[in-house]
Structures are given as structure tokens and as C-alpha cells.
Protein backbone atom coordinates (compact mmCIF):
# COMPACT_ATOMS: atom_id res chain seq x y z
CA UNK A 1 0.00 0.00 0.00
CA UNK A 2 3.01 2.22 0.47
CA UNK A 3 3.49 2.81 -3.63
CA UNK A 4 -0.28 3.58 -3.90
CA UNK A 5 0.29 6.51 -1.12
CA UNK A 6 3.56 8.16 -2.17
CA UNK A 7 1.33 8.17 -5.66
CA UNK A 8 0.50 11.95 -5.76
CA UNK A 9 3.95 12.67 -4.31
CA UNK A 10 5.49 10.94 -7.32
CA UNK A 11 3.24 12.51 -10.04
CA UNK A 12 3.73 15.80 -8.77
CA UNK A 13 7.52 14.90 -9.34
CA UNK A 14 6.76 13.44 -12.55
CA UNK A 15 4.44 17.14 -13.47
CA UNK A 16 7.45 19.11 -12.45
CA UNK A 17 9.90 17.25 -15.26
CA UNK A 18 7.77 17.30 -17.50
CA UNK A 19 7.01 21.32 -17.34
CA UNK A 20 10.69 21.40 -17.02
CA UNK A 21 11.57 20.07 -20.24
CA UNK A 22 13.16 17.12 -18.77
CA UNK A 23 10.65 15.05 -20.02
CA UNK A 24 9.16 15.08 -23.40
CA UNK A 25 5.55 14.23 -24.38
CA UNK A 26 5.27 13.11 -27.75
CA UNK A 27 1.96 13.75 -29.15
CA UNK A 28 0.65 11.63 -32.06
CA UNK A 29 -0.67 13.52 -34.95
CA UNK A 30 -2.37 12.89 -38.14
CA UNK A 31 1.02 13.01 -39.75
CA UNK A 32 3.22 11.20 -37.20
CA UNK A 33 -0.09 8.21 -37.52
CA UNK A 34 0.54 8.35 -41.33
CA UNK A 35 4.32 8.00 -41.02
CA UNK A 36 4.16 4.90 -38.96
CA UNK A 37 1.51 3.19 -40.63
CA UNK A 38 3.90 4.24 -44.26
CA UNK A 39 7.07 2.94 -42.21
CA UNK A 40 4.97 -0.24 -41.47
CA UNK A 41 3.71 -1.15 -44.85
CA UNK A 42 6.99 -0.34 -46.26
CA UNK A 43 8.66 -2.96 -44.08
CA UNK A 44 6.13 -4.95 -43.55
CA UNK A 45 6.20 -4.38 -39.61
CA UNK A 46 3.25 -4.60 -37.20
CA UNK A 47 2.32 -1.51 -36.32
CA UNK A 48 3.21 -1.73 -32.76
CA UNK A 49 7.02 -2.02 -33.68
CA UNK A 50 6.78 1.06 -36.72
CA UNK A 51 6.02 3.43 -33.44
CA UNK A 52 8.75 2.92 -31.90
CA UNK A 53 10.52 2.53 -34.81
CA UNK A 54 9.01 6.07 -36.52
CA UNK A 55 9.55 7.39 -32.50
CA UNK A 56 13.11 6.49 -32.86
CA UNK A 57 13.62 8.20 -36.46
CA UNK A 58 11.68 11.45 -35.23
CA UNK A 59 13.50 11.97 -32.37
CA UNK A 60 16.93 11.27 -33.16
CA UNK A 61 17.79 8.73 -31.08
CA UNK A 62 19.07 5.16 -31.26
CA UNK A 63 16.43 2.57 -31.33
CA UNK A 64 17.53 -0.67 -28.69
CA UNK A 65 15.61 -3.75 -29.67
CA UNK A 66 16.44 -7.61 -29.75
CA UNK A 67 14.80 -7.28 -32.66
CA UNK A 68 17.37 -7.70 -35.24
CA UNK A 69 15.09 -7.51 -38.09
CA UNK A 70 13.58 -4.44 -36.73
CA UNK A 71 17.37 -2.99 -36.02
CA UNK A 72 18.03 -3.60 -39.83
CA UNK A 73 15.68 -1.31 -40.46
CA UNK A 74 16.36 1.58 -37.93
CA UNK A 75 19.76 1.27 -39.61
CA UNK A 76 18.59 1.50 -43.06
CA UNK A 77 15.79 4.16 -42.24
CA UNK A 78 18.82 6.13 -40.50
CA UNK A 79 21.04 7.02 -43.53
């Protein structure tokens, strides 16, 4: 029961980075949608892994997966 009452304690913490800058919300848009669901066709990748995979591309950063298919094409997506 502990977790459950530091809970507003925690999201107050989690409010602050988040105003901060810290932490970045990513919002889906009708674009971003059409992107992933382009990336997943293209690749033939479930949807599910093309949003983290589009995420990945659109932010910049390096995609970590065990997924070596799905690293393939982070890589090729990348140059």
C-alpha cells in the first residue's frame, strides 16, 4: 500500500519534469499516424514495432531492440 500513497507525491515529481523540459511528451498527430503506418507497410512491420521505430527516427535517437530484423531497419531508415 506504500506505492499507492507516495502516488501523488510521485506525479507531482513526474508534473514538475515534465514542465521542465526534462521530459518530453510526444503527441501523435495525423502526420506522425501516417508515417508509422507508411514505415509499417513499407517494411512490412506490425504496427506496434513502426512506433517505436518512426519514434526512434523522429526523435533522433538510437532505437535498442532484440529485434534484429527491426534494427536492420532503424539502420537502413537512419542514412
Amino acid at each position: 500500500m506504500k506505492d499507492i500513497e507516495d502516488g501523488p507525491s510521485f506525479l507531482s515529481i513526474f508534473y514538475e519534469l515534465i514542465e521542465s523540459g526534462v521530459i518530453n511528451i510526444i503527441r501523435y498527430t495525423k502526420r506522425t499516424l501516417t508515417e508509422t503506418y507508411a514505415l509499417a507497410g513499407k517494411h512490412k512491420l506490425t504496427v506496434y514495432d513502426a512506433t517505436f521505430l518512426h519514434l526512434a527516427l523522429e526523435t533522433g535517437m538510437e532505437l535498442k531492440s532484440l529485434d534484429t530484423r527491426l534494427l536492420r531497419v532503424f539502420n537502413s531508415e537512419a542514412d
